[in-house]
N, C-alpha and C. Protein backbone atom coordinates (compact mmCIF):
# COMPACT_ATOMS: atom_id res chain seq x y z
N UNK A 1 85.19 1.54 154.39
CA UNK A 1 85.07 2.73 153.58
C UNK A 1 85.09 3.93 154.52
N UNK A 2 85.44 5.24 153.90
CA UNK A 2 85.45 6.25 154.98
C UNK A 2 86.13 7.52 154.07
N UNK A 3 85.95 8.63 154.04
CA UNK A 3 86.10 9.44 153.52
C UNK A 3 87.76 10.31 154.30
N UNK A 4 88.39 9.48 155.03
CA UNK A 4 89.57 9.94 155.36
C UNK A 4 90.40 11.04 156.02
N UNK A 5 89.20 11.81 156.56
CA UNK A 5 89.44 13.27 157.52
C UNK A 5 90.18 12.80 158.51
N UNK A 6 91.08 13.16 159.63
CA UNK A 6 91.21 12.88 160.43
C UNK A 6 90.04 12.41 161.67
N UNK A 7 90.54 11.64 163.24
CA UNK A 7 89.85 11.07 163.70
C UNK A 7 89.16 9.78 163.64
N UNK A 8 87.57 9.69 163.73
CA UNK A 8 86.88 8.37 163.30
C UNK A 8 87.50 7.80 161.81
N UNK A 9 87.42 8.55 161.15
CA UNK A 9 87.58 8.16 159.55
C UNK A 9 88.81 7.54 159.06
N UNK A 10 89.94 7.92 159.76
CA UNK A 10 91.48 7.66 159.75
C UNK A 10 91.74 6.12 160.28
N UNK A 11 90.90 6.44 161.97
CA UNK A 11 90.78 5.09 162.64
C UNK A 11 90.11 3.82 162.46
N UNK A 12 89.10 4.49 160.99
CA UNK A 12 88.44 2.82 160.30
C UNK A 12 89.31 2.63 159.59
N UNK A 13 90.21 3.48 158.57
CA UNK A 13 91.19 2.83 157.95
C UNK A 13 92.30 2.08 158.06
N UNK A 14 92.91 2.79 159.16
CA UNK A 14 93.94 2.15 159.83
C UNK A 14 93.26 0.90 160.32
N UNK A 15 92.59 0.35 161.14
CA UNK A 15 92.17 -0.83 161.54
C UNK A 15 91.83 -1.90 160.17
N UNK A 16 91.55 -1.23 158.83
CA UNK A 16 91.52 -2.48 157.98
C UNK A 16 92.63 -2.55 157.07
N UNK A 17 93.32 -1.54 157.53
CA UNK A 17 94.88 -2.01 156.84
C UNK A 17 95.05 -2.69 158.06
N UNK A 18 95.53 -2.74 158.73
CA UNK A 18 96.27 -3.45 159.96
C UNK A 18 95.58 -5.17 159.92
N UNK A 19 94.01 -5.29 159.80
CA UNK A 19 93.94 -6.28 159.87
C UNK A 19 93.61 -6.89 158.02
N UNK A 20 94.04 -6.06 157.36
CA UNK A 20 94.38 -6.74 155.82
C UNK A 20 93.05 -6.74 155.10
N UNK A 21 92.11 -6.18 155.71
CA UNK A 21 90.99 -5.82 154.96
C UNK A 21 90.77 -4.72 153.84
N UNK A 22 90.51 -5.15 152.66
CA UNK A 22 90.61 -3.81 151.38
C UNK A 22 89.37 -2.71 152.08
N UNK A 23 90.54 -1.60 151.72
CA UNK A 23 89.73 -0.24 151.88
C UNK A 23 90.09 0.54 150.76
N UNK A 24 88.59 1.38 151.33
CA UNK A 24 88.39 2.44 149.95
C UNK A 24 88.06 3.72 150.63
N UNK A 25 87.10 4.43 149.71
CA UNK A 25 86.15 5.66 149.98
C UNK A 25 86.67 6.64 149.36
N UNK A 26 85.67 7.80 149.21
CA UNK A 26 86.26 8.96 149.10
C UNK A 26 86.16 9.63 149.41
N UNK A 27 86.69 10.69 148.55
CA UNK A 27 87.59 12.20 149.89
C UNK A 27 87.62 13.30 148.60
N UNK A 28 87.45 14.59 149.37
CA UNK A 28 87.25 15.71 149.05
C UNK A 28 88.62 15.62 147.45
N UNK A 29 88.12 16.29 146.47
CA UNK A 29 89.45 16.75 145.83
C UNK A 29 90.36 17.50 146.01
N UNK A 30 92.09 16.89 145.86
CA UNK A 30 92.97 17.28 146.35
C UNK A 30 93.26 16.62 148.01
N UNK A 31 92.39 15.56 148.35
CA UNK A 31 92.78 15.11 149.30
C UNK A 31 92.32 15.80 150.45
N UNK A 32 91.85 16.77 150.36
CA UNK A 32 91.81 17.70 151.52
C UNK A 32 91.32 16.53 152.86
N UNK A 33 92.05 17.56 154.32
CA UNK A 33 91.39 17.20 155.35
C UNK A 33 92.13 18.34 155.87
N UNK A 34 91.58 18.25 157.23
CA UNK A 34 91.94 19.62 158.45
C UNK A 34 93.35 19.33 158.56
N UNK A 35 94.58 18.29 158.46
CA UNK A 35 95.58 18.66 158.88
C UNK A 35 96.67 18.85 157.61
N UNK A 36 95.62 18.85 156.26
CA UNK A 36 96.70 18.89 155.00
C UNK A 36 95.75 18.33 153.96
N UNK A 37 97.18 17.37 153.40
CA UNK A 37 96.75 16.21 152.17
C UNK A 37 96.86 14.94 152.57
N UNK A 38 95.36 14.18 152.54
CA UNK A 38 95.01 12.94 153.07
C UNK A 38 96.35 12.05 152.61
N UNK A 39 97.20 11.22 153.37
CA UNK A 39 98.58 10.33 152.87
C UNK A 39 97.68 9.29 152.32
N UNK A 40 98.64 9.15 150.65
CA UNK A 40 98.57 8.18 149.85
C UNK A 40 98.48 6.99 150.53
N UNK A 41 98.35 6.32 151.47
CA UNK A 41 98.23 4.95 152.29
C UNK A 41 96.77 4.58 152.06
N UNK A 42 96.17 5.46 152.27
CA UNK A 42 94.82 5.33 152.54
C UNK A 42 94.32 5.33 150.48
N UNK A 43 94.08 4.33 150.51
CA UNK A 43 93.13 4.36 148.76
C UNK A 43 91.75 4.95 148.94
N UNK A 44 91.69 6.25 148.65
CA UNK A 44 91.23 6.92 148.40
C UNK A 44 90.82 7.47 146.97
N UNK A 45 89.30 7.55 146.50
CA UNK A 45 89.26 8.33 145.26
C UNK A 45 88.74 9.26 145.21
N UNK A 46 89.49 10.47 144.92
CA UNK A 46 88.85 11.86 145.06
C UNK A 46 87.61 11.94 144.50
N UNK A 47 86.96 12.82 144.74
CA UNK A 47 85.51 13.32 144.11
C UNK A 47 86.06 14.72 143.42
N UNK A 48 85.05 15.15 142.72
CA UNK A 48 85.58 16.39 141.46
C UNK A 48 85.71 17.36 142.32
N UNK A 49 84.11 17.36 143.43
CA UNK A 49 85.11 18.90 144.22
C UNK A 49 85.31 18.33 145.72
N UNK A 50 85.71 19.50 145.82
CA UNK A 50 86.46 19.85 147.54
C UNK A 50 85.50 19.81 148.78
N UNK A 51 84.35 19.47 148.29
CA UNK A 51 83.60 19.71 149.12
C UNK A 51 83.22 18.86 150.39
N UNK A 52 83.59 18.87 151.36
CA UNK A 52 83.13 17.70 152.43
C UNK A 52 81.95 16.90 152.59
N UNK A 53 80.61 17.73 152.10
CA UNK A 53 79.56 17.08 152.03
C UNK A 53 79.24 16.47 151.15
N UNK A 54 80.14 16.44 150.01
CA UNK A 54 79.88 15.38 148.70
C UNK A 54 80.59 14.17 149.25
N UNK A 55 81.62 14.19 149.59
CA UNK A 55 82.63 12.91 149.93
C UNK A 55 81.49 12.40 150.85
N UNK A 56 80.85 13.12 152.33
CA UNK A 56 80.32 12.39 153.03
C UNK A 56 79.46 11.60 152.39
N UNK A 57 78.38 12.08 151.63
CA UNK A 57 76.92 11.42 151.11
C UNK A 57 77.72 10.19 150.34
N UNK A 58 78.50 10.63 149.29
CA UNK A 58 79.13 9.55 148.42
C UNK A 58 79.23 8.51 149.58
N UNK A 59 80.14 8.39 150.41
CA UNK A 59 80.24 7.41 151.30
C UNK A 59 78.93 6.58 151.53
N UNK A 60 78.54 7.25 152.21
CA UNK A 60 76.91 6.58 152.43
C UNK A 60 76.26 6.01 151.22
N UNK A 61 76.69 6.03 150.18
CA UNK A 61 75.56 5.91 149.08
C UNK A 61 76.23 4.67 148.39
N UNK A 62 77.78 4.57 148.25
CA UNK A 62 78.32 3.61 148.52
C UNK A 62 78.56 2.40 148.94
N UNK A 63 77.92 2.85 150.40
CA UNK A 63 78.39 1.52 151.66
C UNK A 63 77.16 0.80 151.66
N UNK A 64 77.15 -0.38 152.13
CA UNK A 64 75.68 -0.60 153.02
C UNK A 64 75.71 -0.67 154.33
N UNK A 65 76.29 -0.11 155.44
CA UNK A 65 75.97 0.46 156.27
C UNK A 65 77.06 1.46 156.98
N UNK A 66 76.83 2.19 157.61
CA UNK A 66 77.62 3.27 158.71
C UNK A 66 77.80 2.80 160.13
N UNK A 67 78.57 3.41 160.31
CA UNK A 67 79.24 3.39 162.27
C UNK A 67 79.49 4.99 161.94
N UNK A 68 79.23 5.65 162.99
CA UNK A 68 79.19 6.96 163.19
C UNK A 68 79.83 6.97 164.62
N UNK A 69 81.17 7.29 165.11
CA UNK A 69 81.75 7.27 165.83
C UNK A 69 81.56 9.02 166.54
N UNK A 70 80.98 9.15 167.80
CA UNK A 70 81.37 10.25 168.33
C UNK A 70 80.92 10.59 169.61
N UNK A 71 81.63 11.74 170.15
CA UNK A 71 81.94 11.65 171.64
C UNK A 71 80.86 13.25 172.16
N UNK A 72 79.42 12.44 172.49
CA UNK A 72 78.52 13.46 172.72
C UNK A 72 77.16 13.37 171.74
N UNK A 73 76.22 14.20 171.52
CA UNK A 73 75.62 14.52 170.48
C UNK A 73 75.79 14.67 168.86
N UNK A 74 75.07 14.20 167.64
CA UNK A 74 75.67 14.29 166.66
C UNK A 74 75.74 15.61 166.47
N UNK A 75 76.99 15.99 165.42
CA UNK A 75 76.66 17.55 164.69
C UNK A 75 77.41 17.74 163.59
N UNK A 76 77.64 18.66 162.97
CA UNK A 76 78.20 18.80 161.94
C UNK A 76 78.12 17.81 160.85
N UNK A 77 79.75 17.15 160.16
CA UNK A 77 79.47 16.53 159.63
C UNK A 77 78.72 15.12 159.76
N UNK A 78 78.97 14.52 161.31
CA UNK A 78 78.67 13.06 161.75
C UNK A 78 76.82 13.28 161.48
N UNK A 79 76.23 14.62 161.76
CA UNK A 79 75.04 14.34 161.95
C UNK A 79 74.41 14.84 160.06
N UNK A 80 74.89 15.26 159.70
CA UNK A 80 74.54 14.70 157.93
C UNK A 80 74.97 13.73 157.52
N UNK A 81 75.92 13.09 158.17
CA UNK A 81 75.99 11.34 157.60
C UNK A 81 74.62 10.68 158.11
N UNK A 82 74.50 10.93 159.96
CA UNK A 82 73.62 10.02 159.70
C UNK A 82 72.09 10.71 159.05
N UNK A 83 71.72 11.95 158.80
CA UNK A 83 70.77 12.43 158.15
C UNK A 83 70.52 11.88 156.38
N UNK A 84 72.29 11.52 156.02
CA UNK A 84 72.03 10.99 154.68
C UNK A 84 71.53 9.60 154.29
N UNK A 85 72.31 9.01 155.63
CA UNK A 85 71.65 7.30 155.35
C UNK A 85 70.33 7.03 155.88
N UNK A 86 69.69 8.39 157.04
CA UNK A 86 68.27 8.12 157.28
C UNK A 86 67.35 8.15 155.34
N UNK A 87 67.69 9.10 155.19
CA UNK A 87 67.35 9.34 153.99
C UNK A 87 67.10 8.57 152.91
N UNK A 88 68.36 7.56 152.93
CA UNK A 88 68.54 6.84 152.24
C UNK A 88 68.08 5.49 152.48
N UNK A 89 67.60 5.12 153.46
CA UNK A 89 67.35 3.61 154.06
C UNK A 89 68.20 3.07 154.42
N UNK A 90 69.24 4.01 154.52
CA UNK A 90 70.81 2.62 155.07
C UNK A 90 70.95 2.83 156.32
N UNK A 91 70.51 1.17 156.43
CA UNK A 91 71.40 0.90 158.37
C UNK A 91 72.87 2.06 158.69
N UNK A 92 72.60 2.65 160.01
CA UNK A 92 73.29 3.16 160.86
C UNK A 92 73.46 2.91 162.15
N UNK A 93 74.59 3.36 162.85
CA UNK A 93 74.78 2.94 164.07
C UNK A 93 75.44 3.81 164.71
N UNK A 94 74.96 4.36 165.70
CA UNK A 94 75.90 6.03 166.11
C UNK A 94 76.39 5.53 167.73
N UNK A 95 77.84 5.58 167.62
CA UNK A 95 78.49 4.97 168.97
C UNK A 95 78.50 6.35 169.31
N UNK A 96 78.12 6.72 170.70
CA UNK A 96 78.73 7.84 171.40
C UNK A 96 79.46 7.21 172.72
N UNK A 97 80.92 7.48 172.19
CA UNK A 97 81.54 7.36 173.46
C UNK A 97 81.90 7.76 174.83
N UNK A 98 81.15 8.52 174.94
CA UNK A 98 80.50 9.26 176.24
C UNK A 98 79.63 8.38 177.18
N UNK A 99 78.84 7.50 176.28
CA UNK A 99 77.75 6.55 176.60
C UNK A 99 77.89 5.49 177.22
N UNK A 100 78.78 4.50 176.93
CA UNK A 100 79.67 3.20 176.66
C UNK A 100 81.08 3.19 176.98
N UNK A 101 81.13 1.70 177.43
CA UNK A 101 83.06 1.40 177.71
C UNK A 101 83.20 0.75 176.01
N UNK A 102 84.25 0.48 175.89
CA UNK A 102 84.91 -0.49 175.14
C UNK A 102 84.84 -1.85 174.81
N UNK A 103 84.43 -2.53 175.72
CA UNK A 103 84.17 -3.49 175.37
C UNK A 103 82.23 -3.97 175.37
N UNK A 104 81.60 -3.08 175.52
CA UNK A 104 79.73 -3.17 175.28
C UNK A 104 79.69 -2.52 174.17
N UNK A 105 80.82 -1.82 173.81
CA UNK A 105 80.91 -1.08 172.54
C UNK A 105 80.96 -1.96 171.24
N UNK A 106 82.38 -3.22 171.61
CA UNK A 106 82.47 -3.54 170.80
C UNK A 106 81.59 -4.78 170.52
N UNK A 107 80.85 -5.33 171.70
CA UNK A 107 80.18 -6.58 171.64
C UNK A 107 78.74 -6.25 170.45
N UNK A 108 78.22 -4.60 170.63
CA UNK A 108 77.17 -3.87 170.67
C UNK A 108 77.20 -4.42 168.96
N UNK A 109 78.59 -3.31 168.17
CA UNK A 109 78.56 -3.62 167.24
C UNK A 109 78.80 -4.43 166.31
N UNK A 110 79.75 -5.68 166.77
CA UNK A 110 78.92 -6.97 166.71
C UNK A 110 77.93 -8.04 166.74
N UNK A 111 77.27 -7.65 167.81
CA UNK A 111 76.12 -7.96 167.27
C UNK A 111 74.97 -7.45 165.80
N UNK A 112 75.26 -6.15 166.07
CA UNK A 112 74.84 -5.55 164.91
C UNK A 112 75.40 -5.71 163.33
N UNK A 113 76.42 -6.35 163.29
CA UNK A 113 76.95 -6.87 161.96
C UNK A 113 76.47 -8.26 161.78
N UNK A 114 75.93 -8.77 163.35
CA UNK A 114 76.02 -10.09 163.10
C UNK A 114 74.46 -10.40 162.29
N UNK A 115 74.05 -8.75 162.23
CA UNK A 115 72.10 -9.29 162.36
C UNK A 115 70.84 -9.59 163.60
N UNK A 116 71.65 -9.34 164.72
CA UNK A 116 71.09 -10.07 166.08
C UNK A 116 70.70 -8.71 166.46
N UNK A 117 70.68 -7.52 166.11
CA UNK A 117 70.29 -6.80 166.60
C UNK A 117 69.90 -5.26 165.69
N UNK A 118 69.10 -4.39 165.70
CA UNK A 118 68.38 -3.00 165.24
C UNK A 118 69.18 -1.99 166.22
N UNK A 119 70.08 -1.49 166.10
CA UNK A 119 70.77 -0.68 167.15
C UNK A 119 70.75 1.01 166.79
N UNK A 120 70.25 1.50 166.46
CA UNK A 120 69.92 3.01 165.79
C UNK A 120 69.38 3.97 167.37
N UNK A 121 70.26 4.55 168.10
CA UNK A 121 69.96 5.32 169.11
C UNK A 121 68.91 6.89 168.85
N UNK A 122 68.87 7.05 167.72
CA UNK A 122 68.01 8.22 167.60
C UNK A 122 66.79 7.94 166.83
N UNK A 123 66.55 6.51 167.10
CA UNK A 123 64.96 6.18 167.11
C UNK A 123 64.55 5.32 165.64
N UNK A 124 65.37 5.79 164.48
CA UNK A 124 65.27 5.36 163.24
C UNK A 124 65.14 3.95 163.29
N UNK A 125 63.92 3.43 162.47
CA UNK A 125 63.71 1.79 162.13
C UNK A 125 64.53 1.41 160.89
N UNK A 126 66.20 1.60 161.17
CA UNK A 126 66.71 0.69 160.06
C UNK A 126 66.98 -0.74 159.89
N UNK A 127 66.91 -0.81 158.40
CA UNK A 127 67.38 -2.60 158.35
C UNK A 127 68.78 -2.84 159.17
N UNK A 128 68.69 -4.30 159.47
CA UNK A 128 70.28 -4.27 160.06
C UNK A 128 71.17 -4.55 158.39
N UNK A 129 72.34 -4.13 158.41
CA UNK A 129 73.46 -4.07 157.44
C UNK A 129 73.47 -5.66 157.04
N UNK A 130 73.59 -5.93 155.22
CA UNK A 130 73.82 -7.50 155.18
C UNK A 130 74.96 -8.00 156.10
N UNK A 131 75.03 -9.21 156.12
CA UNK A 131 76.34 -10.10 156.63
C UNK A 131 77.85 -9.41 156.35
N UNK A 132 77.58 -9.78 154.46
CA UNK A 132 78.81 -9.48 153.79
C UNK A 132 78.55 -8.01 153.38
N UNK A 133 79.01 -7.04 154.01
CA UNK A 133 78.81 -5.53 153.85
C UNK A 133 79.62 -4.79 153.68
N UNK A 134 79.83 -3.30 152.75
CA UNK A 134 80.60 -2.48 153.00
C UNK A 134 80.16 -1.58 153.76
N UNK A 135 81.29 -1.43 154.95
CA UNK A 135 81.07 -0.48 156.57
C UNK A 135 81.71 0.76 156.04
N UNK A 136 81.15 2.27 156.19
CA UNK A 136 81.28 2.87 156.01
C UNK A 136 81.34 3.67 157.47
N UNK A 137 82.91 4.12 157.41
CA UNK A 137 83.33 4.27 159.42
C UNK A 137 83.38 5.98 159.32
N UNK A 138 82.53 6.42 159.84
CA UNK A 138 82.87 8.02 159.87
C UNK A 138 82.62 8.38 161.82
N UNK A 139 82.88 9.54 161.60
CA UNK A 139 82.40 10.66 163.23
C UNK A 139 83.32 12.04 163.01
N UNK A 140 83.70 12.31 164.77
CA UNK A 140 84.15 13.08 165.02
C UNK A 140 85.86 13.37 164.42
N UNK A 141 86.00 14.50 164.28
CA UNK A 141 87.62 14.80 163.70
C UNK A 141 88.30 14.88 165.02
N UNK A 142 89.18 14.22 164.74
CA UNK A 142 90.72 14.24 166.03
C UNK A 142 90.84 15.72 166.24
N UNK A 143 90.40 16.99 165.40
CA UNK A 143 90.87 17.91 166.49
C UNK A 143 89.09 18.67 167.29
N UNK A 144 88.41 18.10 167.10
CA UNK A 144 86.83 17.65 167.91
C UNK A 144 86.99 17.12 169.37
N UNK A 145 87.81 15.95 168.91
CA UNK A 145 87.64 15.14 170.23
C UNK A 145 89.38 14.09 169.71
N UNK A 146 90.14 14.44 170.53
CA UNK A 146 91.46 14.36 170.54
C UNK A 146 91.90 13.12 170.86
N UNK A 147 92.24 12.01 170.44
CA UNK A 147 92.72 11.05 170.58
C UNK A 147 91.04 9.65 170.29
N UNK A 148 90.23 10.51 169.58
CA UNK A 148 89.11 9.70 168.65
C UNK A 148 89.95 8.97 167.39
N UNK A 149 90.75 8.64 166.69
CA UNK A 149 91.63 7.70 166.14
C UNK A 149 91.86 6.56 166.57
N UNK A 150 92.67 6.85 167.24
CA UNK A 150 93.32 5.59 168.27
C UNK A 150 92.53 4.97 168.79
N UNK A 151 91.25 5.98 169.44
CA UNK A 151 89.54 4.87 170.06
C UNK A 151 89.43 3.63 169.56
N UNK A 152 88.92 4.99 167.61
CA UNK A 152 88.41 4.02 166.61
C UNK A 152 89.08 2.94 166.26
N UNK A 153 90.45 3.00 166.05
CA UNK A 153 90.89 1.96 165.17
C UNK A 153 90.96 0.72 166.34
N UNK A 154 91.37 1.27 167.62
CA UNK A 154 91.39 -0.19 168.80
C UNK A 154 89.93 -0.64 168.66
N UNK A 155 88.71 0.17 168.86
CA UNK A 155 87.96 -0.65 168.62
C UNK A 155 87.70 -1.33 167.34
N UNK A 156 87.53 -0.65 166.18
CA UNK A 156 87.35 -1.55 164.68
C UNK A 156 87.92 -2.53 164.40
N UNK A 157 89.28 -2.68 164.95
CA UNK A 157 90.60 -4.17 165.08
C UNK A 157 89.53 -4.64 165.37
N UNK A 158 89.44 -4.95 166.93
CA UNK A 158 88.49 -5.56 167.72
C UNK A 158 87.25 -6.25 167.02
N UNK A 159 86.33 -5.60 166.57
CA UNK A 159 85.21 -5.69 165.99
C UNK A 159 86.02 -6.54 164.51
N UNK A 160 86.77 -6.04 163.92
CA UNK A 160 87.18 -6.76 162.33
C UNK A 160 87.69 -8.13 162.71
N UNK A 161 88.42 -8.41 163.49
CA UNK A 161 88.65 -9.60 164.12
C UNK A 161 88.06 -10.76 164.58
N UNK A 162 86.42 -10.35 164.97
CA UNK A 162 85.34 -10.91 165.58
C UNK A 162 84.58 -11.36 164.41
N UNK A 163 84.33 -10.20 163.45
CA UNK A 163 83.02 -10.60 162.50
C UNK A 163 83.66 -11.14 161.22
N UNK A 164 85.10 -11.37 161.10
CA UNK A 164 85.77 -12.20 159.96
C UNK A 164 86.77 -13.22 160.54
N UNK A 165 85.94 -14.47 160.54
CA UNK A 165 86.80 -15.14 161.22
C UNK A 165 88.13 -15.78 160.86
N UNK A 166 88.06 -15.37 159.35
CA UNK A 166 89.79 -16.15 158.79
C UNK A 166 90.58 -14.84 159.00
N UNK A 167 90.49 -13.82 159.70
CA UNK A 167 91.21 -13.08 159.94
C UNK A 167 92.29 -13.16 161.32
């Protein structure tokens, strides 16, 4: 799931089309994102308004858990996602790729799908996400932190590959 902005959000989608996993979420009305109108690829269902912070919360309220992809400190929108699922009791998981390589990244959040682990870096005691879950992939926008897409989706392959094994 993922609300479809460019960046993190693009790069969870792309990784579960690629590995044949149904995706959803939604997205501002009219599709909006920073570089236009979100492409019909992505199944997407608009919300009534335009507003970014409705699509975000919807997401969250949606999923049962988040990956919050981003490169540094949270802010903007990444840090009202994870302010909405603190809120809400839903497991989160905030990768900063500043922090981490690629592959402790991806073992990290594997484990954390697997249940083997409480991984919440800004202190929060969340549940870990069920087994069978909807992941709700948000962060930073590609024009934030420039080539955060391509990160995401190499890592989410990665990770979708691991935690579904008839894939």
């Amino acid at each position: 799931m993922s609300g479809g902005q460019t960046g993190a959000d693009r790069g969870g989608l792309e990784a579960a089309i690629y590995c044949h996993v149904p995706h959803g979420g939604w997205c501002p009305k009219g599709r909006k994102a920073e570089d236009g109108v979100i492409p019909p690829a992505y199944q997407l269902t608009e919300r009534p308004s335009a507003d970014y912070m409705a699509r975000t919360k919807a997401n969250v309220v949606d999923s049962d858990a988040t990956i919050i992809f981003t490169d540094g400190p949270l802010s903007g929108g990444s840090s009202k996602t994870a302010a909405y699922a603190r809120h809400l009791k839903k497991p989160f998981y905030v990768v900063d790729l500043n922090r981490t390589n690629h592959k402790k990244t991806i073992d990290a959040i594997v484990r954390w799908l697997n249940g083997e682990a409480t991984l919440n870096h800004d202190g929060n005691d969340n549940a870990r996400p069920p087994l069978v879950c909807v992941l709700n992939v948000a962060g930073s926008r590609e024009s934030q932190v420039p080539g955060m897409q391509e990160t995401v989706f190499q890592l989410m392959v990665e990770v979708l590959l691991r935690v579904n094994p008839i894939l």
